[in-house]
Protein backbone atom coordinates (compact mmCIF):
# COMPACT_ATOMS: atom_id res chain seq x y z
CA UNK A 1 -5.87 -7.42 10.25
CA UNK A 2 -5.60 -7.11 6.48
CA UNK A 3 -6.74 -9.76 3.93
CA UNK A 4 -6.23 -10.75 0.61
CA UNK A 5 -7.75 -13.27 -1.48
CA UNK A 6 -5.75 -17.09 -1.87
CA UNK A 7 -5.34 -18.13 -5.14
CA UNK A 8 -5.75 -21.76 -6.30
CA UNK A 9 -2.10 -21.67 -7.40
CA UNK A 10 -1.02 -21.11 -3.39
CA UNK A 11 -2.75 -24.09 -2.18
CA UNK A 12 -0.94 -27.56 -1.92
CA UNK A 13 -2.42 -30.49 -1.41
CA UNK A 14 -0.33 -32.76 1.05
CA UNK A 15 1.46 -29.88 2.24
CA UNK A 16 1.35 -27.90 5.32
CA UNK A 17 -0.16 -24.13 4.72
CA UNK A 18 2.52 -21.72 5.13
CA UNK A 19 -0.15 -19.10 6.38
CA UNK A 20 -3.29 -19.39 8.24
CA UNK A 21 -6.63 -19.42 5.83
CA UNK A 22 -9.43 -17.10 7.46
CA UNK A 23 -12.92 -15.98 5.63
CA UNK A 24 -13.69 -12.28 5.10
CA UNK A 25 -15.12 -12.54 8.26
CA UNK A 26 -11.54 -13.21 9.99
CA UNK A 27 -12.71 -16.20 10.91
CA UNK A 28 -9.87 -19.10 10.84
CA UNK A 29 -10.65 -21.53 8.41
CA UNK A 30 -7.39 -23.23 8.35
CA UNK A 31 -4.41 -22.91 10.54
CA UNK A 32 -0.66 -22.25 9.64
CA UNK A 33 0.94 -25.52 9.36
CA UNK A 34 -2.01 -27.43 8.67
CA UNK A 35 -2.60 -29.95 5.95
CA UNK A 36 -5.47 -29.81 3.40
CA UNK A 37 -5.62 -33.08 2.22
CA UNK A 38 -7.42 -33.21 -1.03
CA UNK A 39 -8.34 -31.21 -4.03
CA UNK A 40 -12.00 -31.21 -2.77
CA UNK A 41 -11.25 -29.30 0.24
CA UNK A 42 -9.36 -26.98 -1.14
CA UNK A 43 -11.97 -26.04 -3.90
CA UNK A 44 -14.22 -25.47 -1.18
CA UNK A 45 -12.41 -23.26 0.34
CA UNK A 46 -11.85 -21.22 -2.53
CA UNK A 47 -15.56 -21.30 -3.18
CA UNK A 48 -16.72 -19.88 0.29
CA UNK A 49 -13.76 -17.39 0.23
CA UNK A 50 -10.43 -17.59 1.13
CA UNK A 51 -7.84 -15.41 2.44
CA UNK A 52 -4.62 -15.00 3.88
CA UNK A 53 -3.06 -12.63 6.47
CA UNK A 54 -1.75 -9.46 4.52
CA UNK A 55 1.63 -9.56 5.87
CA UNK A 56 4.06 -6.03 6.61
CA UNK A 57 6.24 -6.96 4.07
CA UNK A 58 4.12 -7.53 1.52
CA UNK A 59 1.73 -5.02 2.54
CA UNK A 60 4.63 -2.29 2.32
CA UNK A 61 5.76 -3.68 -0.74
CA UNK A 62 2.16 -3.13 -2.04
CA UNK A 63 2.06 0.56 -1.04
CA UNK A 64 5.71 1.19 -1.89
CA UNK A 65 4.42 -0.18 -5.64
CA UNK A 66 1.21 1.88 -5.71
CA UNK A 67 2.13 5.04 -4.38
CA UNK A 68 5.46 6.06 -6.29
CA UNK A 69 4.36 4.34 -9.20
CA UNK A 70 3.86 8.15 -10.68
CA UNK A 71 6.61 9.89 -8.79
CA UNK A 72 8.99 10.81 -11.47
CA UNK A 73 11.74 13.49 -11.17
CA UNK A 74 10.66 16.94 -12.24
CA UNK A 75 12.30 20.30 -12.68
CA UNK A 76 14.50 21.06 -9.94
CA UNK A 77 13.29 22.60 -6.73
CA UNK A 78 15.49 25.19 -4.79
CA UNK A 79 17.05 23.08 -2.41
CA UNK A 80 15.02 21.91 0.56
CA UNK A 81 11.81 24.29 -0.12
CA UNK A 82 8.84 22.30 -0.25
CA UNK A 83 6.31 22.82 -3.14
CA UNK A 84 2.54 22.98 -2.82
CA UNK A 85 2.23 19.43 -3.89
CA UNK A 86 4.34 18.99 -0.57
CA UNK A 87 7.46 17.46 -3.22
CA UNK A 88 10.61 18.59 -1.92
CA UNK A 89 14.40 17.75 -2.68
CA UNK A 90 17.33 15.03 -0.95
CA UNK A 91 20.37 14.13 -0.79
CA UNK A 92 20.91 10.49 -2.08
CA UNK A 93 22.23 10.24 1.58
CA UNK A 94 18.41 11.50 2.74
CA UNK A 95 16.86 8.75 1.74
CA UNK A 96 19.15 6.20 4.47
CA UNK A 97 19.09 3.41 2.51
CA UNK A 98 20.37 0.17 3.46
CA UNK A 99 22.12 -2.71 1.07
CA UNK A 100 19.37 -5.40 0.24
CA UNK A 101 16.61 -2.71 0.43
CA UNK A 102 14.24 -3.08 -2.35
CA UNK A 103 13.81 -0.27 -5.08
CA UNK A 104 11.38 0.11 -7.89
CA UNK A 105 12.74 1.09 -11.57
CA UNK A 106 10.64 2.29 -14.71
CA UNK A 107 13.22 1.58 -17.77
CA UNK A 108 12.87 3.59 -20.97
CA UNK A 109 9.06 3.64 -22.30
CA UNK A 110 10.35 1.68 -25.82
CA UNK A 111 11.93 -0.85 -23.76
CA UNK A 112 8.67 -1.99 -21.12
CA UNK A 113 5.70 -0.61 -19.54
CA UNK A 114 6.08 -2.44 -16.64
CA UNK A 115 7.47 -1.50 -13.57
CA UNK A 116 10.40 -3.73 -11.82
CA UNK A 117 11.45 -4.56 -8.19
CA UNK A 118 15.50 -4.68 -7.38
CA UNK A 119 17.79 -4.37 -4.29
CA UNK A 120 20.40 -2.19 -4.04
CA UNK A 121 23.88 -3.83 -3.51
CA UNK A 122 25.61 -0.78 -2.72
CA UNK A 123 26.46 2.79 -3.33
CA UNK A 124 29.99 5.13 -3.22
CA UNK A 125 28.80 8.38 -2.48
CA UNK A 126 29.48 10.79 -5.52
CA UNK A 127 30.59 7.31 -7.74
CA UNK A 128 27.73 5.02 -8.13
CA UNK A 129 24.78 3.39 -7.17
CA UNK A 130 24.89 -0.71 -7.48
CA UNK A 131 21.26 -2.85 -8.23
CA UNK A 132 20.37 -6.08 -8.96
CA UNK A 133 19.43 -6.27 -12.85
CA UNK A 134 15.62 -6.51 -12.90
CA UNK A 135 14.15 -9.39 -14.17
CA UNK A 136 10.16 -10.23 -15.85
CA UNK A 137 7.53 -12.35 -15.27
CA UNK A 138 9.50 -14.83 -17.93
CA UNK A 139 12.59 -15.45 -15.84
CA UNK A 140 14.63 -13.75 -18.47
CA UNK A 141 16.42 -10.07 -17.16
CA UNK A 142 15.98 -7.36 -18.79
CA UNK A 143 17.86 -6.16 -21.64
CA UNK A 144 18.94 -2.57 -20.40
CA UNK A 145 21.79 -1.09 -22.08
CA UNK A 146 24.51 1.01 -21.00
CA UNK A 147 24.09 5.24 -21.54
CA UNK A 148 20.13 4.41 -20.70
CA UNK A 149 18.14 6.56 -18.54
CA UNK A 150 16.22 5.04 -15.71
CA UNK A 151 13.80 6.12 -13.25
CA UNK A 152 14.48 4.46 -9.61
CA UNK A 153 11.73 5.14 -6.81
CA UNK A 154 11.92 4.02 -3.20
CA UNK A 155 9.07 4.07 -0.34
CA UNK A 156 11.04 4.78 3.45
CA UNK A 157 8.82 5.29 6.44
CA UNK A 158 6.56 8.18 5.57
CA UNK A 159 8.31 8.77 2.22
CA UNK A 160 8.59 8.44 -1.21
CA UNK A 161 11.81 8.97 -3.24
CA UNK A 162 12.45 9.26 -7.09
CA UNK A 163 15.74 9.82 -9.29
CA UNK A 164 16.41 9.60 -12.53
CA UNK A 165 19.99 7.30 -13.07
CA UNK A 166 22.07 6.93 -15.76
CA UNK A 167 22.90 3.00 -16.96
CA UNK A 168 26.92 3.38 -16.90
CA UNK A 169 27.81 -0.42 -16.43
CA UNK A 170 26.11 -3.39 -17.33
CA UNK A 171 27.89 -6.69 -15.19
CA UNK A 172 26.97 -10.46 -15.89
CA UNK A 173 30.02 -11.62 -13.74
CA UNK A 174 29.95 -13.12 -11.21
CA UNK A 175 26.57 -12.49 -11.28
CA UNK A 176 24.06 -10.12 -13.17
CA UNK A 177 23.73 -6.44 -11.96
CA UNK A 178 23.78 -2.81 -12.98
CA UNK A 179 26.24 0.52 -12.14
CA UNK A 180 24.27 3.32 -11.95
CA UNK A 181 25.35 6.97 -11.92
CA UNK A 182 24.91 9.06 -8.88
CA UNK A 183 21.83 10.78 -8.41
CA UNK A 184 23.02 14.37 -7.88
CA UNK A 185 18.98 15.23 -6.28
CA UNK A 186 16.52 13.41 -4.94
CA UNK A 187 12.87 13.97 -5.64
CA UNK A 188 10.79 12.92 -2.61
CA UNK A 189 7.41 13.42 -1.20
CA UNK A 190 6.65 13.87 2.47
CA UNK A 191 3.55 12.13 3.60
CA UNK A 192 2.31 13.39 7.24
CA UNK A 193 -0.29 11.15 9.14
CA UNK A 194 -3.00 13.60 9.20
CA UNK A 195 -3.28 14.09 5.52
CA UNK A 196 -7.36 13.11 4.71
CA UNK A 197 -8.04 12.05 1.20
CA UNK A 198 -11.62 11.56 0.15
CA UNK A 199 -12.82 8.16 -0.54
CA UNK A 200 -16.10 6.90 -1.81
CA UNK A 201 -15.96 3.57 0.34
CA UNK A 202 -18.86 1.25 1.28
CA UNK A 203 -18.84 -0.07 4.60
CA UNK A 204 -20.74 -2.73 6.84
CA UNK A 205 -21.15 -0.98 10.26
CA UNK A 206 -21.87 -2.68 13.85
CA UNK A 207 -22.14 -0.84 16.85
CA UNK A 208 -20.87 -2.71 19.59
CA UNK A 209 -21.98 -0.62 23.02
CA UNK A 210 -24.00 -2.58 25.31
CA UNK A 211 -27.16 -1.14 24.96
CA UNK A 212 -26.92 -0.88 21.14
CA UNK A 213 -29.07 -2.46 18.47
CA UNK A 214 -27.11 -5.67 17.03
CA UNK A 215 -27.82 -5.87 13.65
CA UNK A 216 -25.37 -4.69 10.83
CA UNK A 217 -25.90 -1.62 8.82
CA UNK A 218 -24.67 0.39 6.37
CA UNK A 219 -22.46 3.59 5.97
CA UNK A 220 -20.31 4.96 2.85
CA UNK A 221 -16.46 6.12 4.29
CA UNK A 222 -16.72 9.30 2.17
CA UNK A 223 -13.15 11.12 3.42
CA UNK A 224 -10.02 8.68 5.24
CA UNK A 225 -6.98 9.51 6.93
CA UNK A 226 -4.66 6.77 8.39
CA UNK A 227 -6.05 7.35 12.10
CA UNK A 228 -10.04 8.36 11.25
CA UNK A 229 -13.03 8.36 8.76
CA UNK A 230 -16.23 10.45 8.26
CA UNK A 231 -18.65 7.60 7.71
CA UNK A 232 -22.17 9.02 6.06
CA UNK A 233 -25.25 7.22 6.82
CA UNK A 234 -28.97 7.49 6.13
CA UNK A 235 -29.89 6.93 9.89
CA UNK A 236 -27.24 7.22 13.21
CA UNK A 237 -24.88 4.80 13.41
CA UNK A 238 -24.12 5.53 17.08
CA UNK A 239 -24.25 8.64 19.52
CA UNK A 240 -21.03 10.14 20.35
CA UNK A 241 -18.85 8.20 22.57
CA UNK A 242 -20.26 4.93 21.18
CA UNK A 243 -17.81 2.45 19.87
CA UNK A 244 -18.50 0.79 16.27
CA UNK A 245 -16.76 -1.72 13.85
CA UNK A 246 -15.93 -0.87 10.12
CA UNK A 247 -16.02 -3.30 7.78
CA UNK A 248 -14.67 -2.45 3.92
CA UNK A 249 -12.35 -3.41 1.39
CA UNK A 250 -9.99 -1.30 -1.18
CA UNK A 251 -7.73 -2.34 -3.79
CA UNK A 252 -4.35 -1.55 -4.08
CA UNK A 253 -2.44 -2.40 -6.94
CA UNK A 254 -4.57 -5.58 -7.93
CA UNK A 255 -4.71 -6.89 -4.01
CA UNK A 256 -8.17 -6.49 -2.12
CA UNK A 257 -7.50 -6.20 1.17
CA UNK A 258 -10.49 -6.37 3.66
CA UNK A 259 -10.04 -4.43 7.02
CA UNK A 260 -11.96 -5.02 10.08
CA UNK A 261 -11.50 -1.88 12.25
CA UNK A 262 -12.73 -0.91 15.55
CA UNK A 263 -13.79 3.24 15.74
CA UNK A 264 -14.71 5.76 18.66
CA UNK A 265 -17.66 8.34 17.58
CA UNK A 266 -15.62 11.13 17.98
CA UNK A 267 -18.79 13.47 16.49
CA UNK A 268 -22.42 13.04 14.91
CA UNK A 269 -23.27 16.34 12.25
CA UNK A 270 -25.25 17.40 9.37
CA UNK A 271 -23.89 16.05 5.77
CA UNK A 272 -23.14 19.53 4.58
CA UNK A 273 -24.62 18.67 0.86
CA UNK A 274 -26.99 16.18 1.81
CA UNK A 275 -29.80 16.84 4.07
CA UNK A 276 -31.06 12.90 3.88
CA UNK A 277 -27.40 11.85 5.43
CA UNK A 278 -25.99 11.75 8.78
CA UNK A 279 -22.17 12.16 8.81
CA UNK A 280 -20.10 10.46 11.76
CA UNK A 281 -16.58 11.67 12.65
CA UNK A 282 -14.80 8.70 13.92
CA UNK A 283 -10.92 7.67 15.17
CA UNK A 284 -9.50 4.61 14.98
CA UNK A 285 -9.30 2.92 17.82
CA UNK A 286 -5.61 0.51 18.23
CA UNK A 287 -5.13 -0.31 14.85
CA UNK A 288 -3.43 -3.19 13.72
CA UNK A 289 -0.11 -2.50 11.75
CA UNK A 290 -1.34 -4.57 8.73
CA UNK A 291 -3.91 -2.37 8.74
CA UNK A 292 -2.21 1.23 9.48
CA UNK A 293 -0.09 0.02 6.50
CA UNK A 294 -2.71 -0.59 4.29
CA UNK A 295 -4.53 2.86 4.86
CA UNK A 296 -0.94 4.16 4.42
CA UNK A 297 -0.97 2.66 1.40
CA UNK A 298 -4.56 4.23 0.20
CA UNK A 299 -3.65 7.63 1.67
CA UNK A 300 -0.46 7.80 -0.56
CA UNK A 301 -1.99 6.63 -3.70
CA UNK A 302 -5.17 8.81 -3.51
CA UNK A 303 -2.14 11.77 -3.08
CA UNK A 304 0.00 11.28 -5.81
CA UNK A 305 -2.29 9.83 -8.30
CA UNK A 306 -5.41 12.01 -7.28
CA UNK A 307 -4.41 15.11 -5.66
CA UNK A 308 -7.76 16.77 -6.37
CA UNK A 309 -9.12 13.98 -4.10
CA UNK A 310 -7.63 15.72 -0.51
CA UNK A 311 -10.56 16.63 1.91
């Protein structure tokens, strides 16, 4: 199960919790639908740590954010020939989008920074592509105007999508939203399970076989893949065979997220730069969704923003 921190601002007093409250521990501190019932309780909660469940929605949306937040469109490939960078072209109609489906836009650089979340209201193949008009932290939408270029990115399953679009329509009635041009190609990247990316992750490590010594100790999660580590260590963490329990955190896109997994020692070998290390092959052992998200989430980050970074 994933976790991220609960903000002072998400806490009512009087009100009941619309999410259970756990420690970093995942121990419940407060259940869904319970009532904190004064400003003191809450601010010790807050002070001992606080988080919340992070939920598939918002743990896709977090991932989706993060890792085609630097997919742009590039030069055009031949069609359907995938590049070293594993970037390949679509059809519009590739990408199996569905209305309400939430999209990502980057508007011209003069205009904002910032990145925006829509949902697409519809599409007639070869015609036009229909979004909500994105709106900023103020409330206010965004002042796009027609003939502006826009870059639209979507995360689907195991991929990431980018097009550049064409403002042609700009509609305030009966409510605000945009026509967009058609994108003729697709720019997507293909993101396979097995892809490792290396990490430089510090982890609290318990081995939990019978005969096993119970205190916690330490390892550094130096490559990650979305079903297995290689956890370095100064001393062995467990023979092979023996089962253990990772504890870390990583941030994506502003969120920690603390994950609590459970590993098989799949092999025990010599660090190949560092003779005073001990590195540990391990696999993930029934993963959580949450939590396959979240490493999802890592994996495609660490690949489009730091390709040098695959093991």
């Amino acid at each position: 199960m994933g976790l991220m921190p609960v903000t002072q601002e998400e806490i009512s007093i009087g009100v009941p919790m619309p999410w259970a409250i756990y420690d970093q521990n995942h121990t419940l501190l407060v259940a869904q639908g319970e009532i904190i019932r004064s400003q003191e309780q809450a601010e010790t909660l807050l002070t001992q740590g606080a988080f919340r469940k992070l939920s598939w929605e918002n743990a896709a949306e977090n991932m989706g954010t993060a890792a085609i937040e630097e997919l742009a469109p590039a030069q055009p490939l031949e069609a359907g020939k995938e590049t070293k960078s594993h970037t390949a072209t679509f059809s519009f109609e590739d990408i199996k989008l569905r209305v309400g489906d939430r999209l990502q836009i980057q508007p011209p650089s003069n205009l904002s920074q910032d990145r925006f979340l829509v949902k697409l209201i519809g599409y007639v193949p070869g015609a036009t592509l229909l979004i909500t008009t994105p709106v900023g932290d103020n409330g206010l939408r965004l002042a796009l105007m027609e003939g502006e270029t826009i870059v639209v990115r979507s995360f689907s399953g195991q991929n990431v999508f980018g097009f550049s679009a064409t403002i042609e329509r700009v509609c305030k009635i009966p409510f605000d939203y945009l026509h967009l041009s058609y994108p003729a190609e697709v720019r997507g990247i293909v993101i396979r399970k097995s892809h490792r990316v290396k990490t430089n992750i510090i982890a609290t490590v318990q081995n939990v076989s019978p005969d096993a010594p119970q205190e916690p100790m330490s390892g550094l999660i130096s490559n990650l893949s979305a079903d297995g580590a290689a956890v370095d260590a100064r001393r062995e963490l467990g023979k092979k065979g023996s089962e253990l329990t990772l504890v870390f955190r990583i941030t994506l896109h502003n969120v920690e997220a603390y994950l609590k997994i459970k590993v098989l020692v799949r092999a025990v070998l010599e660090h190949e730069t560092n003779a005073e290390l001990i590195r540990h092959g391990v696999e993930f052992l029934n993963i959580q969704p949450n939590d396959n998200v979240i490493l999802q989430s890592m994996i495609y980050q660490q690949m489009i923003e730091n390709p040098h970074n695959l093991a």
